[in-house]
N, C-alpha and C. Protein backbone atom coordinates (compact mmCIF):
# COMPACT_ATOMS: atom_id res chain seq x y z
N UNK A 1 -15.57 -4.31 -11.44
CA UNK A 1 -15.10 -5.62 -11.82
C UNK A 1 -16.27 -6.56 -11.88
N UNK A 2 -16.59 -6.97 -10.68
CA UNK A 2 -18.17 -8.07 -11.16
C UNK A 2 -19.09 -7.63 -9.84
N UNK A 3 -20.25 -7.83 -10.86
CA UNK A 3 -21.37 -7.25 -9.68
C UNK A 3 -21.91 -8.60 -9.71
N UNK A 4 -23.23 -8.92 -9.03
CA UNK A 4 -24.11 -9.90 -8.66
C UNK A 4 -23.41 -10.98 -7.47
N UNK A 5 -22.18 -10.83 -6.32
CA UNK A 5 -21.61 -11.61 -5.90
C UNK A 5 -20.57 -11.02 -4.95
N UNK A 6 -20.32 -11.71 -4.11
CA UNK A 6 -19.49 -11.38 -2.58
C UNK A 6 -18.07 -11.20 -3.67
N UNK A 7 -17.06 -10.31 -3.44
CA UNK A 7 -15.80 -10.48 -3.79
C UNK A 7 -15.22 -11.63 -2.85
N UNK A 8 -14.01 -11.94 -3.65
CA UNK A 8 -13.49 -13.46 -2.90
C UNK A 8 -12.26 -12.50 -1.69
N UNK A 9 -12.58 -11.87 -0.78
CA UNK A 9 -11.74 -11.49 -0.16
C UNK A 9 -12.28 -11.45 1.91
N UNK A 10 -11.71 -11.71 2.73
CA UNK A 10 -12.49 -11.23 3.71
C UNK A 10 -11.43 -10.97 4.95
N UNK A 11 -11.35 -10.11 5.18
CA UNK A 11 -10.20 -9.37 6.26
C UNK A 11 -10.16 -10.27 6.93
N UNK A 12 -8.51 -10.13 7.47
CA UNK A 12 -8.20 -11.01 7.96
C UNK A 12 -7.68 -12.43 7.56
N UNK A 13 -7.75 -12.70 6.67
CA UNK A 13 -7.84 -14.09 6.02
C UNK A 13 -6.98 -13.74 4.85
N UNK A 14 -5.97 -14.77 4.21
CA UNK A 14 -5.39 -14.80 3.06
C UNK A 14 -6.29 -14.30 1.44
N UNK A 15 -5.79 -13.35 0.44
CA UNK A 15 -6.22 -13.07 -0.41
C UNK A 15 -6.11 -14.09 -1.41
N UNK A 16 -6.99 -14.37 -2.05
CA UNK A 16 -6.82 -15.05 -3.19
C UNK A 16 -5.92 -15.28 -3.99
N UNK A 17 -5.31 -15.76 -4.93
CA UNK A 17 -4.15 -15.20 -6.01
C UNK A 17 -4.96 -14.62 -7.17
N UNK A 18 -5.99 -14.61 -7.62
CA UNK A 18 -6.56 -13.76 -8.27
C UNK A 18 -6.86 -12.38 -8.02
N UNK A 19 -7.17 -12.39 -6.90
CA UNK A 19 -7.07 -10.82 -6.20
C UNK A 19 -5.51 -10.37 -5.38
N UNK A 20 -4.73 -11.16 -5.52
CA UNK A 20 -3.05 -10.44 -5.11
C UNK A 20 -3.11 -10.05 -6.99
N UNK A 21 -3.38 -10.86 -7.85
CA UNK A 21 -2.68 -10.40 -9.09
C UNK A 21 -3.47 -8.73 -9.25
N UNK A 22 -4.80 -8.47 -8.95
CA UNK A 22 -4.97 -7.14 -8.93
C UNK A 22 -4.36 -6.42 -8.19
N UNK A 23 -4.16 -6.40 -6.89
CA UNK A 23 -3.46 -5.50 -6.04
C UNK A 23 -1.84 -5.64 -6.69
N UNK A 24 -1.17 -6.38 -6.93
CA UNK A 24 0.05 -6.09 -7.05
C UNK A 24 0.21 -5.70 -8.42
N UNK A 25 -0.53 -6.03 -9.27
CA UNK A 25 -0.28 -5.57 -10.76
C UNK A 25 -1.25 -5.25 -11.40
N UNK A 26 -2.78 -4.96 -10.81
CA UNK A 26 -3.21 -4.40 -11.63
C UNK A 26 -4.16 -5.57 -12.81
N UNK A 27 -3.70 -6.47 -12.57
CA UNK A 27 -4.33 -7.74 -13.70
C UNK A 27 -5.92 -8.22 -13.29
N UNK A 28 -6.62 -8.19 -13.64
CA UNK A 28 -8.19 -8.07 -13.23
C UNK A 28 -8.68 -9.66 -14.41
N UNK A 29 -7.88 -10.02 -15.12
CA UNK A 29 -8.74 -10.84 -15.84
C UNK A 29 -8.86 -12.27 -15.33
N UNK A 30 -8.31 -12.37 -14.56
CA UNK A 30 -8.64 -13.95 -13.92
C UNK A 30 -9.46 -13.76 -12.70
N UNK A 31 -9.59 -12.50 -12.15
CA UNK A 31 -10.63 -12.33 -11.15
C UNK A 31 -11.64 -12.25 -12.24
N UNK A 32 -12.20 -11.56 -12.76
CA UNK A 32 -13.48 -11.89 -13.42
C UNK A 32 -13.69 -13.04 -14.15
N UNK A 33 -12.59 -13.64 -14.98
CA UNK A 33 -12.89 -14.93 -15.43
C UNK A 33 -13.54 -15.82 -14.20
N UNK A 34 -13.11 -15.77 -13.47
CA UNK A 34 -13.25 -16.73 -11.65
C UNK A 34 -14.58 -15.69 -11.31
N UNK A 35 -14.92 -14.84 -11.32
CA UNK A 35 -16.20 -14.42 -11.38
C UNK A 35 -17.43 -14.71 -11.69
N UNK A 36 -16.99 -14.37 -13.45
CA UNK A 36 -18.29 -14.97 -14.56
C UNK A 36 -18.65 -16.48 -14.30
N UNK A 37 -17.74 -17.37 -13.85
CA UNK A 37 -17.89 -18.74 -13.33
C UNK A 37 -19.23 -19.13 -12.35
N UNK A 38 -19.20 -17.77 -11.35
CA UNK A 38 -20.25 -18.10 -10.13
C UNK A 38 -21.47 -17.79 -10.83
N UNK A 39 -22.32 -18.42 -9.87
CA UNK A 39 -24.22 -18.65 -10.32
C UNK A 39 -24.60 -17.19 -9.58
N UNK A 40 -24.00 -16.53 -8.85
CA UNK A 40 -24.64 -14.86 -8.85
C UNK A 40 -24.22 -14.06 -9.05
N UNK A 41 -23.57 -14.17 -10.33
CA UNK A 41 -22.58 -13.06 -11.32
C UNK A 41 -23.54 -12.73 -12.28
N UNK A 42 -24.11 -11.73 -13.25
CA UNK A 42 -24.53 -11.57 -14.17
C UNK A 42 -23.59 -10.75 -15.23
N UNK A 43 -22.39 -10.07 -14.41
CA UNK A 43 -21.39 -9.28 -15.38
C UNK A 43 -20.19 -9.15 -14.87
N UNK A 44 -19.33 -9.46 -15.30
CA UNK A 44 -17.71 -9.50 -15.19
C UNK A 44 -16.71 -8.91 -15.68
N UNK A 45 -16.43 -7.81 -15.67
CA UNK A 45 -15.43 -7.23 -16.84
C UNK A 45 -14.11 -6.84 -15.91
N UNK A 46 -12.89 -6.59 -16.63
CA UNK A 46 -11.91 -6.07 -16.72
C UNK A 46 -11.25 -5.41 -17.24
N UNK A 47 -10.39 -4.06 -16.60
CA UNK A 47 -10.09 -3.13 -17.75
C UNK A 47 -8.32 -2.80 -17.18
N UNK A 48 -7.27 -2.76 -17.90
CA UNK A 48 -6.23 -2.80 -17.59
C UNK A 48 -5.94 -1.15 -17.71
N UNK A 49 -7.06 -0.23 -17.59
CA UNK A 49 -6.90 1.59 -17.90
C UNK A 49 -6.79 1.87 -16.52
N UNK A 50 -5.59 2.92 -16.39
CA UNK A 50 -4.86 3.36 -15.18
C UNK A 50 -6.30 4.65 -15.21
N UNK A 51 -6.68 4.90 -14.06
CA UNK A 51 -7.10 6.18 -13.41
C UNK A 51 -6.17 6.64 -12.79
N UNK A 52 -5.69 7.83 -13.19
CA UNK A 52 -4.99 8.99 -11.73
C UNK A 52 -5.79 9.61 -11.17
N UNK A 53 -5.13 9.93 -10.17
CA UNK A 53 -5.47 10.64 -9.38
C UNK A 53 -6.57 11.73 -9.62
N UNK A 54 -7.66 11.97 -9.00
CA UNK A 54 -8.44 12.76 -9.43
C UNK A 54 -8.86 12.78 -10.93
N UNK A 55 -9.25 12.02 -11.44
CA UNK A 55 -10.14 11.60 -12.35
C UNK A 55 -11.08 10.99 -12.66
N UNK A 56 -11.75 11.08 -13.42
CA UNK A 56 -12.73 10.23 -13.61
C UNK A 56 -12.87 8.80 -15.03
N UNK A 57 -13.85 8.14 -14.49
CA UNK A 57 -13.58 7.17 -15.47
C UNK A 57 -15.09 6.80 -15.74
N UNK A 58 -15.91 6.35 -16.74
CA UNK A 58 -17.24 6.37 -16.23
C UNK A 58 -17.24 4.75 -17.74
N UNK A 59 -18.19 4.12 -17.44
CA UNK A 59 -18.79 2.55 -18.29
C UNK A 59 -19.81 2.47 -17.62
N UNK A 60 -20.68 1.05 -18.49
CA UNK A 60 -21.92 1.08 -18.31
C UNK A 60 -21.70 -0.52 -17.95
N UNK A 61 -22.85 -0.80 -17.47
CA UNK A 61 -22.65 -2.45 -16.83
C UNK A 61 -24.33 -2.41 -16.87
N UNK A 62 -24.49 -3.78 -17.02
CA UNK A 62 -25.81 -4.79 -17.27
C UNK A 62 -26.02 -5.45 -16.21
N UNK A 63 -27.26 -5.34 -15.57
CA UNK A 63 -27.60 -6.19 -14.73
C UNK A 63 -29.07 -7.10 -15.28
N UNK A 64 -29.49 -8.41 -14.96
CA UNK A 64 -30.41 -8.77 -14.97
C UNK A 64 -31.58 -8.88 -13.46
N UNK A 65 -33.23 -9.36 -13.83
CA UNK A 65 -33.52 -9.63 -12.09
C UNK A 65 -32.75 -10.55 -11.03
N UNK A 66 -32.75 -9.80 -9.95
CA UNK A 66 -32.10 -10.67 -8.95
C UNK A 66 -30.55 -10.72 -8.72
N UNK A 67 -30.24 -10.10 -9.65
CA UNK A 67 -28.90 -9.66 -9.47
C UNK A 67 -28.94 -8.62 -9.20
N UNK A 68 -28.51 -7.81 -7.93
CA UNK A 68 -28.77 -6.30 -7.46
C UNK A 68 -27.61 -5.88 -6.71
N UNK A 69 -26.52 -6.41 -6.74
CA UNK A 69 -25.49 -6.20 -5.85
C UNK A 69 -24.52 -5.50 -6.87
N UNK A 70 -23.60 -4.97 -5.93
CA UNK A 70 -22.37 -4.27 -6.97
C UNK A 70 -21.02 -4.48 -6.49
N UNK A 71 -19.56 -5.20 -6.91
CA UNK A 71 -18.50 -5.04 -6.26
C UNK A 71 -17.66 -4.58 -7.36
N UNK A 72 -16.47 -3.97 -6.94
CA UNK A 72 -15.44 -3.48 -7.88
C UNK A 72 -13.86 -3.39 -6.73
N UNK A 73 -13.11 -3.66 -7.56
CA UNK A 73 -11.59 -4.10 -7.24
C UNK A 73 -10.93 -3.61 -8.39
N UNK A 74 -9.70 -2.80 -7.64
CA UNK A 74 -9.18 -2.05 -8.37
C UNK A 74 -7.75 -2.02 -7.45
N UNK A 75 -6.52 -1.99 -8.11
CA UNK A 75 -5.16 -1.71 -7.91
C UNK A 75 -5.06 -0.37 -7.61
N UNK A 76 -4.16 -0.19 -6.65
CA UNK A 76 -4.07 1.26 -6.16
C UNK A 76 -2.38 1.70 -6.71
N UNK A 77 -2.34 1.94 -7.80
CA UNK A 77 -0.68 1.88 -8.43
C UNK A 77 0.43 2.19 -7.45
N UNK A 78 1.43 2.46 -7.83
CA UNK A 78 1.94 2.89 -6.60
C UNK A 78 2.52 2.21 -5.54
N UNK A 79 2.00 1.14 -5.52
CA UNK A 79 1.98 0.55 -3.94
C UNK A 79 2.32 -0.94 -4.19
N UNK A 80 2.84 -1.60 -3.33
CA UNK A 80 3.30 -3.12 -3.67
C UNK A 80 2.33 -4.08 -3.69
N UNK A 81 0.82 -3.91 -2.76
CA UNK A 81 -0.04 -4.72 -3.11
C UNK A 81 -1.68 -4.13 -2.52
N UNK A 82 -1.61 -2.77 -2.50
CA UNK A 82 -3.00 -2.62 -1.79
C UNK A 82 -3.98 -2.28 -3.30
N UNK A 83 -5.19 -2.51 -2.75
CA UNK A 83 -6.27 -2.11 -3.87
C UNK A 83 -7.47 -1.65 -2.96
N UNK A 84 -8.58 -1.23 -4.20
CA UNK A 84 -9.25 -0.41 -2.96
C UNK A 84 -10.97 -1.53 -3.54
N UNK A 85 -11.51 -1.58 -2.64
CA UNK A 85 -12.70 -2.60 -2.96
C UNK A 85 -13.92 -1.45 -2.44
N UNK A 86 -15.13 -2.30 -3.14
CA UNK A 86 -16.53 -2.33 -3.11
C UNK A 86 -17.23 -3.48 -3.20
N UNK A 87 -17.92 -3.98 -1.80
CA UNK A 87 -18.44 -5.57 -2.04
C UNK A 87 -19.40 -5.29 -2.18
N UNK A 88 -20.73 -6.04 -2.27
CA UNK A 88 -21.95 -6.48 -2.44
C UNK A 88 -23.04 -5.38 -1.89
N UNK A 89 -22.57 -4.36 -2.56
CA UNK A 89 -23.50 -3.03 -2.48
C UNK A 89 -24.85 -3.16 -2.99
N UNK A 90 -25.63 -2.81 -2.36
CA UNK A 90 -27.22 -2.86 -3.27
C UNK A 90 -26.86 -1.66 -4.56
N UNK A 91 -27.56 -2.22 -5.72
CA UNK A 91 -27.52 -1.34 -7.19
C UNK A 91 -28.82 -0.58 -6.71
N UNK A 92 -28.72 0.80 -7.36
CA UNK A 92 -30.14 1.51 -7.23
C UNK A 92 -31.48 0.88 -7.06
N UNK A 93 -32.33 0.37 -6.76
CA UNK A 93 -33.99 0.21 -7.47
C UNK A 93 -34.85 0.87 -8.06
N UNK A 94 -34.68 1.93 -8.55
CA UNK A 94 -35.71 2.99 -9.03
C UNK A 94 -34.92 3.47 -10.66
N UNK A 95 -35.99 3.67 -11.14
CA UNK A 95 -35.24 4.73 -12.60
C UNK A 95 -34.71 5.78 -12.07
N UNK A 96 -33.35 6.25 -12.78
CA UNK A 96 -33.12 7.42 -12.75
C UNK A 96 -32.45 7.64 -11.43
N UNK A 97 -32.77 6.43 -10.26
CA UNK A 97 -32.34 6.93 -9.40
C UNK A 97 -30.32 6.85 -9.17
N UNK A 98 -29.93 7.11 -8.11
CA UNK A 98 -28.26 6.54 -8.14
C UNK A 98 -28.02 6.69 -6.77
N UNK A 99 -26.86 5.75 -6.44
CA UNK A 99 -26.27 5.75 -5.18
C UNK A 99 -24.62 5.89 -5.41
N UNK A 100 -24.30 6.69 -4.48
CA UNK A 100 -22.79 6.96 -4.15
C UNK A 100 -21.95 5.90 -3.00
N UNK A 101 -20.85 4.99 -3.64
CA UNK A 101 -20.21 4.52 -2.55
C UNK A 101 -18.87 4.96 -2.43
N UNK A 102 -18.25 5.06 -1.21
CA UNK A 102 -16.83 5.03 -0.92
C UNK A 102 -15.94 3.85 -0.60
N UNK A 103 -14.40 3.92 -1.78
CA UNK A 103 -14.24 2.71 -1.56
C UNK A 103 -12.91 2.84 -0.85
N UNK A 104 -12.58 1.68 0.35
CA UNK A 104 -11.52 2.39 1.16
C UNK A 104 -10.47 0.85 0.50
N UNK A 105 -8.80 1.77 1.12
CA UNK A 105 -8.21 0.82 0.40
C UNK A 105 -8.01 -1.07 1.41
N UNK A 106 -7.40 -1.24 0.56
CA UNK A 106 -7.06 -2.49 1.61
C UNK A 106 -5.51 -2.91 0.83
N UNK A 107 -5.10 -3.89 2.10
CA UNK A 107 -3.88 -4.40 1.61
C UNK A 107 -4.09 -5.90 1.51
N UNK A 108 -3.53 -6.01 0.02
CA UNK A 108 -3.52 -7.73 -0.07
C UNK A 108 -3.02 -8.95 0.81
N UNK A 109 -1.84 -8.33 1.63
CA UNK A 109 -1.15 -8.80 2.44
C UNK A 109 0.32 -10.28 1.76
N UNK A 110 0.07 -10.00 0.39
CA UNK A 110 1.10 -10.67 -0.44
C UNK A 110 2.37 -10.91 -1.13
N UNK A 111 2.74 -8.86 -0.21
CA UNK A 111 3.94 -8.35 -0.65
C UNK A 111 4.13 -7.12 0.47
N UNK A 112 5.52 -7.55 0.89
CA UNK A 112 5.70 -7.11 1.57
C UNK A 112 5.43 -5.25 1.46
N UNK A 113 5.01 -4.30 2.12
CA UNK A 113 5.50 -2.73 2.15
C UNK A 113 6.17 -2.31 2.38
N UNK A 114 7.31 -2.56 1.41
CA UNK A 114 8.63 -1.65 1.00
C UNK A 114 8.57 -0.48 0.54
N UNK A 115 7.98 0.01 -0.33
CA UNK A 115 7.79 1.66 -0.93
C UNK A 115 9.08 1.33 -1.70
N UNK A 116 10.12 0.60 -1.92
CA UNK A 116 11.02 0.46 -2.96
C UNK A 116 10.52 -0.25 -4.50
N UNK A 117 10.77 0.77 -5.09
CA UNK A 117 10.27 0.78 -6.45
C UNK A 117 10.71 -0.21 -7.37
N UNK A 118 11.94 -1.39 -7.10
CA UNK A 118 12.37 -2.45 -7.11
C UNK A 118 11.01 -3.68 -7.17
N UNK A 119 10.26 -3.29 -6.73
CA UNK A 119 9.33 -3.95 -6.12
C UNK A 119 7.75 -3.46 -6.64
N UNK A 120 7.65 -2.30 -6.72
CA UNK A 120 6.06 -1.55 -7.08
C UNK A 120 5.99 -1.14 -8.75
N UNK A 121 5.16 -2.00 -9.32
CA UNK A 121 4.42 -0.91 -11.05
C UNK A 121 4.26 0.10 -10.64
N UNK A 122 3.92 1.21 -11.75
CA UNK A 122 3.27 2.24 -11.76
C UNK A 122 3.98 3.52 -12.16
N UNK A 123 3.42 4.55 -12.42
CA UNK A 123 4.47 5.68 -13.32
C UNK A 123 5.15 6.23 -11.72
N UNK A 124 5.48 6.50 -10.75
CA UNK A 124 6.32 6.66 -9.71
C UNK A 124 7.34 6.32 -9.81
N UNK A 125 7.39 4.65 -10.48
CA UNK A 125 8.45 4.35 -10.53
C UNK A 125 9.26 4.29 -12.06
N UNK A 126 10.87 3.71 -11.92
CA UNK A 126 10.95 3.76 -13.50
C UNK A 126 10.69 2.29 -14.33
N UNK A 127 10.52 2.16 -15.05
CA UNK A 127 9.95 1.05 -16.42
C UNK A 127 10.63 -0.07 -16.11
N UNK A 128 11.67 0.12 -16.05
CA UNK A 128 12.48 -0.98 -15.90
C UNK A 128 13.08 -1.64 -14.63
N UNK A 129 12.28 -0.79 -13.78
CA UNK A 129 12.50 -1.06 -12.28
C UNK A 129 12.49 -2.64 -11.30
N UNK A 130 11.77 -3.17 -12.39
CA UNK A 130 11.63 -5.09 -12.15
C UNK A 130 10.49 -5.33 -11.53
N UNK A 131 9.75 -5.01 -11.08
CA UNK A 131 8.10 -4.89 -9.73
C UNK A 131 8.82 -6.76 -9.41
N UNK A 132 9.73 -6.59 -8.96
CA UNK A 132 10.15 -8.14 -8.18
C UNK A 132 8.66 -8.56 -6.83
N UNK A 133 8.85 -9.32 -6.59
CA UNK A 133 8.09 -9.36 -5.81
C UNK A 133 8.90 -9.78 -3.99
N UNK A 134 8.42 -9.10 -3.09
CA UNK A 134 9.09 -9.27 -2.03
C UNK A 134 7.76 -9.76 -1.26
N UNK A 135 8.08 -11.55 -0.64
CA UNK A 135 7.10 -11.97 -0.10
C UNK A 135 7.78 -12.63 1.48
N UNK A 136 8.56 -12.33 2.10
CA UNK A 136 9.47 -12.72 2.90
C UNK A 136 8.54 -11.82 4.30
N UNK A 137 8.45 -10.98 4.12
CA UNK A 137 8.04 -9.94 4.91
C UNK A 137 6.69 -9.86 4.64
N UNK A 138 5.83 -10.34 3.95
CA UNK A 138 4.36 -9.96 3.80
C UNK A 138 3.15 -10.67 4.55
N UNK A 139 2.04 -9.96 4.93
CA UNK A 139 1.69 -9.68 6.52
C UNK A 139 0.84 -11.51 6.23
N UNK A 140 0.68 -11.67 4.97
CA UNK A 140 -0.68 -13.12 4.92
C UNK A 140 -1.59 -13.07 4.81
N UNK A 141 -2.59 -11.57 5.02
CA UNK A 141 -4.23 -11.65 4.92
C UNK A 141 -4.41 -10.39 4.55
N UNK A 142 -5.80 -10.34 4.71
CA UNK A 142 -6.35 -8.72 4.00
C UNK A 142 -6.49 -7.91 5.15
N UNK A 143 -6.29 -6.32 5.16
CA UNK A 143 -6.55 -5.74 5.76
C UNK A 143 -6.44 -4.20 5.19
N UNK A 144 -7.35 -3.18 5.97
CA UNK A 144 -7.35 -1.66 5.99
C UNK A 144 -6.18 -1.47 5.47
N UNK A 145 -5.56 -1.10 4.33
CA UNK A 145 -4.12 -0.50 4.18
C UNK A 145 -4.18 1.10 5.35
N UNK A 146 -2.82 1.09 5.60
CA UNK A 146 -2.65 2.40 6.53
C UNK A 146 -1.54 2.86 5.87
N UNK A 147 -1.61 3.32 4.44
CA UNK A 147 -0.79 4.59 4.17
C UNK A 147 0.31 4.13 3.22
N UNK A 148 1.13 4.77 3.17
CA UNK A 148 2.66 5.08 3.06
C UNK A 148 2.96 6.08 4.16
N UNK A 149 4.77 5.39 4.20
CA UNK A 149 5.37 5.70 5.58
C UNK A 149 6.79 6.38 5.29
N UNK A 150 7.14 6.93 4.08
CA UNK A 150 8.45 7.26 3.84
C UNK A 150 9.34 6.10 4.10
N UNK A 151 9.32 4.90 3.73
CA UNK A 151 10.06 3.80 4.44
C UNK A 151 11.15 3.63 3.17
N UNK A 152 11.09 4.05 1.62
CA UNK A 152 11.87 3.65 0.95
C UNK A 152 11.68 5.05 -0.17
N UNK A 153 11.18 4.30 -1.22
CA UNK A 153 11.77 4.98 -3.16
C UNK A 153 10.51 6.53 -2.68
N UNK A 154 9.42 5.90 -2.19
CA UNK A 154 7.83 6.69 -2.68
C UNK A 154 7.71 7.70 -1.25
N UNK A 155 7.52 8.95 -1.32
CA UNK A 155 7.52 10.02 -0.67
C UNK A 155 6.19 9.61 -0.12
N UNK A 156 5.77 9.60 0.74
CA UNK A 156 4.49 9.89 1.24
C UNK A 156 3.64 11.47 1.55
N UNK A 157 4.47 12.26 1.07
CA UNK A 157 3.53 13.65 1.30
C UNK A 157 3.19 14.05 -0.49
N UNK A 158 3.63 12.81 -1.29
CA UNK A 158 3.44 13.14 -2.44
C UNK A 158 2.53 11.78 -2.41
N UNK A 159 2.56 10.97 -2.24
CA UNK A 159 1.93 9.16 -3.08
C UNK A 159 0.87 8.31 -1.72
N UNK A 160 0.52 9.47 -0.32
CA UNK A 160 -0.22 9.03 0.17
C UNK A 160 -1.97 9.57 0.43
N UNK A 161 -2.51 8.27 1.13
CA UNK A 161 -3.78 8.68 0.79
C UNK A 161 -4.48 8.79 2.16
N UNK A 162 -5.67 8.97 2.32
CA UNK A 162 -6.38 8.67 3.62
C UNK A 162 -7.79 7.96 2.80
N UNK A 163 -8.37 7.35 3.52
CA UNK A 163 -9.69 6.55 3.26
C UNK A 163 -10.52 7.66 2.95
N UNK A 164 -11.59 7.60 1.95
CA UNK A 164 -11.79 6.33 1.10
C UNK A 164 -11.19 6.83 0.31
N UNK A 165 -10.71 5.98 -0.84
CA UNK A 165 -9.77 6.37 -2.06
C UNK A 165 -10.64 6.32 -3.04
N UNK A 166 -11.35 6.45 -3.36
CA UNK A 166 -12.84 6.55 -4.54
C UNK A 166 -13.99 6.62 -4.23
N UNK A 167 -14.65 7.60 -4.87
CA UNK A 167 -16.18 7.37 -5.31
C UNK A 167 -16.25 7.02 -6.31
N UNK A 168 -17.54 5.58 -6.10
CA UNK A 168 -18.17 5.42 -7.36
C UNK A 168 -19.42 5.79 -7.11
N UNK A 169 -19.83 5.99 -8.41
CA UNK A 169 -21.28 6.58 -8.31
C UNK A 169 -22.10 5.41 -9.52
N UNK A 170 -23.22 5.06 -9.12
CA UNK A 170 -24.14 4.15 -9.51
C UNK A 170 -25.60 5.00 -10.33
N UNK A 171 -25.80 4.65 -11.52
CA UNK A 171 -27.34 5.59 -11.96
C UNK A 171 -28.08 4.74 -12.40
N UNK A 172 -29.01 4.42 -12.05
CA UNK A 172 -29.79 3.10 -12.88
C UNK A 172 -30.43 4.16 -14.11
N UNK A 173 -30.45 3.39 -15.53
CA UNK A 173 -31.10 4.28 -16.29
C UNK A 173 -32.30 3.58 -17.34
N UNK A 174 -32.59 2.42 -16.22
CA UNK A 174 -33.77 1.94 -17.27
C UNK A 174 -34.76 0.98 -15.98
């Protein structure tokens, strides 16, 4: 999502509404618009392309000097509001060289965890299911997501995860 800059998120503390709109749906363009805004952003993008499970996805991103950091935010489908982050990682320094990070999930804390599909996007559930939003019950801040619990629609020996929920991998090539 945008490198050169702290993501606007910090455990414990209320999520943004730019970053609930990623965790709960997946919508990334007003976090980077609110990105490209800051003075240590050099690149901002958003992409509304689902990764499953075990796949890969690979783009190229621009950095200029002094911008050397890397974050990425991403919706974890499935789920009523967790996503999985990467903050202010150092980018390679060397040609050719690359670094591997793991990104663990977190919960937005903006919707409640129901596992009822009434409530969650994503192909688990069906199309027309409404992704209502249930905020009555939702915790207020960011934190470690811990799972699915069989609590409703989404099986957890099928739709759960353990940390970290991605590698990204970084190659500097110039």
């Amino acid at each position: 999502m945008g490198w050169g800059v702290k993501l606007r998120f910090t455990l414990g503390d209320a999520a943004s509404d730019e970053l609930a709109l990623v965790a709960e749906d997946g919508v990334g363009q007003d976090l980077a618009a609110l990105a490209s805004t800051l003075p240590g952003v050099a690149d901002a993008q958003a992409t509304s392309a689902p990764i499953p499970p075990g796949e890969t996805v690979a783009f190229q991103i621009s950095s200029n000097p002094g911008f050397d950091v890397l974050s990425v935010v991403s919706m974890l489908v499935n789920t009523n509001d967790a996503f999985l982050a990467i903050d202010s990682e150092p980018l390679p320094k060397t040609r050719r060289s690359s670094v591997v990070y793991r990104a663990l999930a977190y919960d937005a804390g903006s919707e409640a965890n129901n596992e009822d599909c009434a409530f969650i996007p994503g192909p688990a559930c069906p199309g027309d299911s409404g992704n209502a939003r249930e905020t009555v019950n939702a915790e207020g801040y960011v934190y470690v997501h811990n799972g699915m619990h069989d609590s409703a629609d989404l099986s957890a020996a099928v739709y759960d995860w353990r940390n970290p929920v991605a590698l990204v991998k970084v190659e500097r090539t110039r």
